[in-house]
PDB file of N, CA and C in Angstrom:
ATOM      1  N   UNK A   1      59.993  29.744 -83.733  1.00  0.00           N
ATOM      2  CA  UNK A   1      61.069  30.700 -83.558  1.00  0.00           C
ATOM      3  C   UNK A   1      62.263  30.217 -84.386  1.00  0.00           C
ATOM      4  N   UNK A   2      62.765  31.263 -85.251  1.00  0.00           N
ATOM      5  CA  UNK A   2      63.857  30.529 -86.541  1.00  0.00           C
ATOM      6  C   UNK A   2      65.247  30.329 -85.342  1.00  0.00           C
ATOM      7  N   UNK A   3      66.033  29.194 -85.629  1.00  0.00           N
ATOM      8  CA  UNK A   3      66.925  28.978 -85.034  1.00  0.00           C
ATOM      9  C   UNK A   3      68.278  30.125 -84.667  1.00  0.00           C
ATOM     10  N   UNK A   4      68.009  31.005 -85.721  1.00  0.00           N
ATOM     11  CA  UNK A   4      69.248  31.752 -85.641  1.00  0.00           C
ATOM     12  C   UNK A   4      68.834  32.771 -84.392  1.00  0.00           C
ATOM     13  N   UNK A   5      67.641  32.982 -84.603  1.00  0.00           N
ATOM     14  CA  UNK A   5      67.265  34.084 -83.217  1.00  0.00           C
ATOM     15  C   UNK A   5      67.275  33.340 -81.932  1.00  0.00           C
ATOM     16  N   UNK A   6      66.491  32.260 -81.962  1.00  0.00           N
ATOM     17  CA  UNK A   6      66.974  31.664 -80.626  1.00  0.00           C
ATOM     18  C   UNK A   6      68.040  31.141 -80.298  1.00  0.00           C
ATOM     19  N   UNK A   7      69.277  31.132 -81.197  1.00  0.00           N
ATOM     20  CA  UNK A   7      70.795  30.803 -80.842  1.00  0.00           C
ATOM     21  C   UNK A   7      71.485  32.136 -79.833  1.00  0.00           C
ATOM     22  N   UNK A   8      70.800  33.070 -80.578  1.00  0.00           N
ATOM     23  CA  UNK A   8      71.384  34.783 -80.578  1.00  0.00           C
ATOM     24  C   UNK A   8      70.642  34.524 -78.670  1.00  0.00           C
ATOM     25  N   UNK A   9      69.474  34.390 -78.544  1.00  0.00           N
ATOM     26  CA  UNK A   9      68.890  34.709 -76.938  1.00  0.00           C
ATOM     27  C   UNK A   9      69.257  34.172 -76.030  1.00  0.00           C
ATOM     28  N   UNK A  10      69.885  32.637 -76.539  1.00  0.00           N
ATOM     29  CA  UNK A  10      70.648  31.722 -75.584  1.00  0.00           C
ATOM     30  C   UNK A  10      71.898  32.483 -75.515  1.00  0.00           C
ATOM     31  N   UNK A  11      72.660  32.881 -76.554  1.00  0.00           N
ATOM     32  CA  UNK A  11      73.701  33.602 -75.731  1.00  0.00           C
ATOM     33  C   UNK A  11      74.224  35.101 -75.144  1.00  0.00           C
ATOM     34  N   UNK A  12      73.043  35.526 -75.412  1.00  0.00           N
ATOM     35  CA  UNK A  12      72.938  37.024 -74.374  1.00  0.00           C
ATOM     36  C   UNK A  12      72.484  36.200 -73.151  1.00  0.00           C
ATOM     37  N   UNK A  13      71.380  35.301 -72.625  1.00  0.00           N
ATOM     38  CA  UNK A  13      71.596  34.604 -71.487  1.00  0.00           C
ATOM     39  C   UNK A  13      72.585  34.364 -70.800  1.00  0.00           C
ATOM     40  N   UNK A  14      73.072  33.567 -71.522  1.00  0.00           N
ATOM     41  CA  UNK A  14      74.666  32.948 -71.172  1.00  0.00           C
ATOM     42  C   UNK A  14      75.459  34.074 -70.455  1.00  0.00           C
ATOM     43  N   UNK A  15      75.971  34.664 -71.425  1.00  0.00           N
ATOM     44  CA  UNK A  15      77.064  35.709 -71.092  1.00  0.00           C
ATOM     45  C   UNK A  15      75.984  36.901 -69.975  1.00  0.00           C
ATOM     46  N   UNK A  16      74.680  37.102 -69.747  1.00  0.00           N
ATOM     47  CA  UNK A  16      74.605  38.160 -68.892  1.00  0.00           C
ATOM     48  C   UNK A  16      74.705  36.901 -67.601  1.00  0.00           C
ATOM     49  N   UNK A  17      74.354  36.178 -67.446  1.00  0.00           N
ATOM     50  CA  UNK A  17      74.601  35.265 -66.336  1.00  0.00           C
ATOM     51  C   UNK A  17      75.372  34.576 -65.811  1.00  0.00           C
ATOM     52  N   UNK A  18      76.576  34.545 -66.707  1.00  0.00           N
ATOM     53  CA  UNK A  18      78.163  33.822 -66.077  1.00  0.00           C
ATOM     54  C   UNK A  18      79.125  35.318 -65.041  1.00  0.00           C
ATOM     55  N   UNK A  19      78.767  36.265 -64.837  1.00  0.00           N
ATOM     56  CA  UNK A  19      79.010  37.050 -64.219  1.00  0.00           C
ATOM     57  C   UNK A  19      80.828  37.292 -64.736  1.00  0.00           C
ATOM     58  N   UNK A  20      81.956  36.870 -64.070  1.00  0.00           N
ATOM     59  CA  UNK A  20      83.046  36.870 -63.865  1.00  0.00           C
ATOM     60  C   UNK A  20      83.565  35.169 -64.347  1.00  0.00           C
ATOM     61  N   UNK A  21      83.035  34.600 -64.325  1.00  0.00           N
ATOM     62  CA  UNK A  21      83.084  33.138 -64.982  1.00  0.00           C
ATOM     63  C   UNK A  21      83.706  33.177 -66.628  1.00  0.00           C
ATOM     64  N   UNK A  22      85.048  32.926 -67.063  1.00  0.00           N
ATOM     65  CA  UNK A  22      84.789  32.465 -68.664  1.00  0.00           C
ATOM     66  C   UNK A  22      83.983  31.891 -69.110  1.00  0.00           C
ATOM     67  N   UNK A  23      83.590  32.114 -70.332  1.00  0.00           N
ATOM     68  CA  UNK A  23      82.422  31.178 -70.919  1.00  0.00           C
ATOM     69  C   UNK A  23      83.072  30.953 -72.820  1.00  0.00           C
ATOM     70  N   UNK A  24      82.436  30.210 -72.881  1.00  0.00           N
ATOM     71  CA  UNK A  24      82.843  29.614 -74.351  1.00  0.00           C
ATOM     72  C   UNK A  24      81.339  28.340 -75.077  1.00  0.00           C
ATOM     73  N   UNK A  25      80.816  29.264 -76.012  1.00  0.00           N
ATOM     74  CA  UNK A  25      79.623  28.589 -76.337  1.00  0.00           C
ATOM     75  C   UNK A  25      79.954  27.640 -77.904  1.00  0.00           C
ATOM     76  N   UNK A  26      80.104  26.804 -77.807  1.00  0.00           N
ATOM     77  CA  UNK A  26      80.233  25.659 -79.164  1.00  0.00           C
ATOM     78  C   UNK A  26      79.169  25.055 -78.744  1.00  0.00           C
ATOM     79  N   UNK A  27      78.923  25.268 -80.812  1.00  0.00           N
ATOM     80  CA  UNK A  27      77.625  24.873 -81.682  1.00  0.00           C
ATOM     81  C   UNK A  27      78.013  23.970 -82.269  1.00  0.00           C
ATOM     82  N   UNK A  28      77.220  22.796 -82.821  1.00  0.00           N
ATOM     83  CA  UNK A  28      76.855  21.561 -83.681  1.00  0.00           C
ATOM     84  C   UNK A  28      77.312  22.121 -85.327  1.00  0.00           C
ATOM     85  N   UNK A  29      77.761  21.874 -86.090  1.00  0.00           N
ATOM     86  CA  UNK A  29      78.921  21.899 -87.151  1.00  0.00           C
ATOM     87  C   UNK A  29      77.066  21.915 -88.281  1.00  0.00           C
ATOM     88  N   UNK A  30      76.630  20.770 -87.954  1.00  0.00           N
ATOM     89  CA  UNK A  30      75.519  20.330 -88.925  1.00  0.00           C
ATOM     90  C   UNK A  30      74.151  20.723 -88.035  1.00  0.00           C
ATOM     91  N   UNK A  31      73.238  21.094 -88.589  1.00  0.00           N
ATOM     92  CA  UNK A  31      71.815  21.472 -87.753  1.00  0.00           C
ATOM     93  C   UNK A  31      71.364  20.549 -88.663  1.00  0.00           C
ATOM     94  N   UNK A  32      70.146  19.605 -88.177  1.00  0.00           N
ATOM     95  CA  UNK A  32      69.187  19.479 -89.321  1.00  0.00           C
ATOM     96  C   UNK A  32      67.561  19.345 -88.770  1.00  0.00           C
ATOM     97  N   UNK A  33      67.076  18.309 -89.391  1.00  0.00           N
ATOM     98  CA  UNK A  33      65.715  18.567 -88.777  1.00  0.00           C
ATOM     99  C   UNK A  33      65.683  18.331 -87.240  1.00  0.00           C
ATOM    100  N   UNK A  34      64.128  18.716 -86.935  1.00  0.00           N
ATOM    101  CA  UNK A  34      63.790  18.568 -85.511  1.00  0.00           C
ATOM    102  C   UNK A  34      63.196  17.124 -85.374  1.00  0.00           C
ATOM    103  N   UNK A  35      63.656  16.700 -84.059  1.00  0.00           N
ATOM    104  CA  UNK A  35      62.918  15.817 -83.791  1.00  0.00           C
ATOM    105  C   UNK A  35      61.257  15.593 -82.664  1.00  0.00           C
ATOM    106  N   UNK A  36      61.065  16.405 -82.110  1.00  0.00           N
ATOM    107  CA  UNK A  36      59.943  16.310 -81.811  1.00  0.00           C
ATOM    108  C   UNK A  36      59.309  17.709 -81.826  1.00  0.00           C
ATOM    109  N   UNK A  37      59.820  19.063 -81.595  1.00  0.00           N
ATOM    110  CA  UNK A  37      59.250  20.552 -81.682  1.00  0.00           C
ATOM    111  C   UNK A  37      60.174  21.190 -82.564  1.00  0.00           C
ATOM    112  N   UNK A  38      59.282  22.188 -83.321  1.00  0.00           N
ATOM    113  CA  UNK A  38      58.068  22.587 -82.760  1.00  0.00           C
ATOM    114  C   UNK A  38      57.050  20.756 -83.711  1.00  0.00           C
ATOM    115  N   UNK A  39      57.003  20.324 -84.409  1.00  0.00           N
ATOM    116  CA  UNK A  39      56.804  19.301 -85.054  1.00  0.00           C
ATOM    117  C   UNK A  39      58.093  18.404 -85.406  1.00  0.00           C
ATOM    118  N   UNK A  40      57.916  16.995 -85.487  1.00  0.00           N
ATOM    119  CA  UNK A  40      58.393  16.199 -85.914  1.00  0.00           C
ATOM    120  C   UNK A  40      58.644  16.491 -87.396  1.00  0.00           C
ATOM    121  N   UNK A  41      60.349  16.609 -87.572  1.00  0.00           N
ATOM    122  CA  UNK A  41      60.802  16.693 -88.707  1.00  0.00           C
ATOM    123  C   UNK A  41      60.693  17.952 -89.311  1.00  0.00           C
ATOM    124  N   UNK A  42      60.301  19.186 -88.436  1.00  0.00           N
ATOM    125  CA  UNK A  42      60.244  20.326 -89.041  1.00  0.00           C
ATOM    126  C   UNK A  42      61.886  21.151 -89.221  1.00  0.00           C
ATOM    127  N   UNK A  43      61.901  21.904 -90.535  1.00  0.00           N
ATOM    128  CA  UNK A  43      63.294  22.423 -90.906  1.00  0.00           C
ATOM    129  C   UNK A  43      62.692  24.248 -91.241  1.00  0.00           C
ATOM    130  N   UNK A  44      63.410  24.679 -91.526  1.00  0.00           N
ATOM    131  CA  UNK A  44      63.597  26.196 -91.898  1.00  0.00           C
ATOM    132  C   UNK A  44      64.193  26.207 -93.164  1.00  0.00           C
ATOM    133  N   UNK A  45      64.848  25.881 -94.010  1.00  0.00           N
ATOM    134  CA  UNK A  45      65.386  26.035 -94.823  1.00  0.00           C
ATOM    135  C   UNK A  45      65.292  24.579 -95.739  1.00  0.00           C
ATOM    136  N   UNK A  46      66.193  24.257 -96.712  1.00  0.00           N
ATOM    137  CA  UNK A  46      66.731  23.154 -97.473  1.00  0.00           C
ATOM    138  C   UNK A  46      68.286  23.549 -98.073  1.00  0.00           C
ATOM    139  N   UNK A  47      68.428  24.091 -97.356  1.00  0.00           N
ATOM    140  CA  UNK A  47      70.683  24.296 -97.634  1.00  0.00           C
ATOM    141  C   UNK A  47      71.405  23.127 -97.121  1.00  0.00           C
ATOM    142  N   UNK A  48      72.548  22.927 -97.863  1.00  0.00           N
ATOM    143  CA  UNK A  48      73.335  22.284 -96.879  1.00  0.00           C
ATOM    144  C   UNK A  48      72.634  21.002 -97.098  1.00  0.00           C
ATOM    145  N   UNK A  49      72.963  20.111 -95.980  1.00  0.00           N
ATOM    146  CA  UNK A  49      72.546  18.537 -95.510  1.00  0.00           C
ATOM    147  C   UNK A  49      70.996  18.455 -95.911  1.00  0.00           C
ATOM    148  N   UNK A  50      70.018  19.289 -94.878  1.00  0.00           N
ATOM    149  CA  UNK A  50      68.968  19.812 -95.033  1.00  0.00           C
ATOM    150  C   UNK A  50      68.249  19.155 -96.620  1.00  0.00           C
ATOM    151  N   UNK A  51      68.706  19.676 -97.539  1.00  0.00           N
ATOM    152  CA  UNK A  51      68.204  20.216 -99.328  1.00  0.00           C
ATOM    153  C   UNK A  51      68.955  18.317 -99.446  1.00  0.00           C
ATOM    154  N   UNK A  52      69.594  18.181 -99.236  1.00  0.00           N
ATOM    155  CA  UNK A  52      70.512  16.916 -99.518  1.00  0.00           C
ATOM    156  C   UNK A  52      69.589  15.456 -98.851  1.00  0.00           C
ATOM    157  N   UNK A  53      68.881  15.860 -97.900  1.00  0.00           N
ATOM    158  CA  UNK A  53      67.856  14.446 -97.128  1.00  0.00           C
ATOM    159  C   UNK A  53      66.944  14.683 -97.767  1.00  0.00           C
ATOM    160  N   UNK A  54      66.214  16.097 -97.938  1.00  0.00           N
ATOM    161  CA  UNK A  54      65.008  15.801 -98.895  1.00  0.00           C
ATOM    162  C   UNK A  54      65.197  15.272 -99.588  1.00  0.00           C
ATOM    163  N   UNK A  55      65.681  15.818-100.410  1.00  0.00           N
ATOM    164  CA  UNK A  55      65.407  15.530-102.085  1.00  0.00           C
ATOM    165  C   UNK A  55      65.986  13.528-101.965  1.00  0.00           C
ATOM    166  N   UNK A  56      67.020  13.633-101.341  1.00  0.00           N
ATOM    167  CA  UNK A  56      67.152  11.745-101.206  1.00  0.00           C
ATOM    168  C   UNK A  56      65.412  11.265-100.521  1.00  0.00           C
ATOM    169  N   UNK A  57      65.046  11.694 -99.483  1.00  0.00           N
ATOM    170  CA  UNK A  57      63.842  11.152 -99.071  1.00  0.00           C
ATOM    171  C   UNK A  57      62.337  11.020-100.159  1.00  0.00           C
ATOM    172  N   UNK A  58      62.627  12.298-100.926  1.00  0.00           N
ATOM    173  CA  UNK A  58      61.525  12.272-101.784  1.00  0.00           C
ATOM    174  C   UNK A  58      61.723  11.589-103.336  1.00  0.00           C
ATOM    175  N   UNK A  59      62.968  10.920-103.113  1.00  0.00           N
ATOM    176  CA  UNK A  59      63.153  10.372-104.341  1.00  0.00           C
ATOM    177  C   UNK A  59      63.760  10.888-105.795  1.00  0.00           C
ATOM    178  N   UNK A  60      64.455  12.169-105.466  1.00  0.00           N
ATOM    179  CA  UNK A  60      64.696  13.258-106.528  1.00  0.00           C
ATOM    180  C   UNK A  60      66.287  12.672-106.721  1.00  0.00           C
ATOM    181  N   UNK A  61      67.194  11.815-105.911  1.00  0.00           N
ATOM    182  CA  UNK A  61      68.438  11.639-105.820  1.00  0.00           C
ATOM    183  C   UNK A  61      68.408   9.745-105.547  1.00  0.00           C
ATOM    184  N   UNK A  62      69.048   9.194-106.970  1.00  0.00           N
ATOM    185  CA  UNK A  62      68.566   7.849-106.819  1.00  0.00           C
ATOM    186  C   UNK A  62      69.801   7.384-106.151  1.00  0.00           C
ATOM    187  N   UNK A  63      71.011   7.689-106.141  1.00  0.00           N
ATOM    188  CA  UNK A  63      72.284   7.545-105.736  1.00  0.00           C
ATOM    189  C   UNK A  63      73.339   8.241-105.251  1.00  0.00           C
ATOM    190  N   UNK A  64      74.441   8.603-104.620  1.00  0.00           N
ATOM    191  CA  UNK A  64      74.943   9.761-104.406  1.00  0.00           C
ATOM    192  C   UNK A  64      76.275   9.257-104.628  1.00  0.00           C
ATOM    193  N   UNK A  65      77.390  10.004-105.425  1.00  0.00           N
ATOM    194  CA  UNK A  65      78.429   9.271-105.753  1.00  0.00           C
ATOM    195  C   UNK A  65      79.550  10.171-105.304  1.00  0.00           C
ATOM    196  N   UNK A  66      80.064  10.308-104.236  1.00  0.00           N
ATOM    197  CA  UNK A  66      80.884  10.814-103.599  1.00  0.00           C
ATOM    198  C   UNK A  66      82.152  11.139-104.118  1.00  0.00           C
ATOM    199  N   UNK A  67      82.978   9.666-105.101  1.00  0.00           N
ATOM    200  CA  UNK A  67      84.614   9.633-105.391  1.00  0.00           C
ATOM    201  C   UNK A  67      84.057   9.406-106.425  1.00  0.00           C
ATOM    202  N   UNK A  68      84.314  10.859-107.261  1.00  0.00           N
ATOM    203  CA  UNK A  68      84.599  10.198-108.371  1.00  0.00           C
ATOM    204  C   UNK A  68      85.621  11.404-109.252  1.00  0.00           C
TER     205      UNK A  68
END
């Protein structure tokens, strides 16, 4: 299930079930891989951070030079 739809179901949950309650849902700034489901290390995309660990993990990025 792609993350964006199951973000969207958690918060029609939310909000049909806080009745009269405020609610306020904050999300994680950075998503990246999974750690155990649906598989270990599984992603949806390569944007962002994501595209930035591969390519360092697979060896495509020998250094990363931040200031310059």
């Amino acid at each position: 299930m792609p993350y964006t739809f199951s973000k969207h179901l958690a918060e029609i949950l939310v909000e049909e079930s806080s009745g009269d309650i405020p609610i306020c849902i904050v999300r994680p700034s950075v998503v990246t891989a999974a750690n155990k489901e649906p598989i270990p290390g599984w992603i949806d995309n390569f944007t962002g951070f994501n595209g930035m660990q591969v390519s360092c993990c697979c060896g495509q990025n020998q250094r990363l030079e931040w200031w310059r």
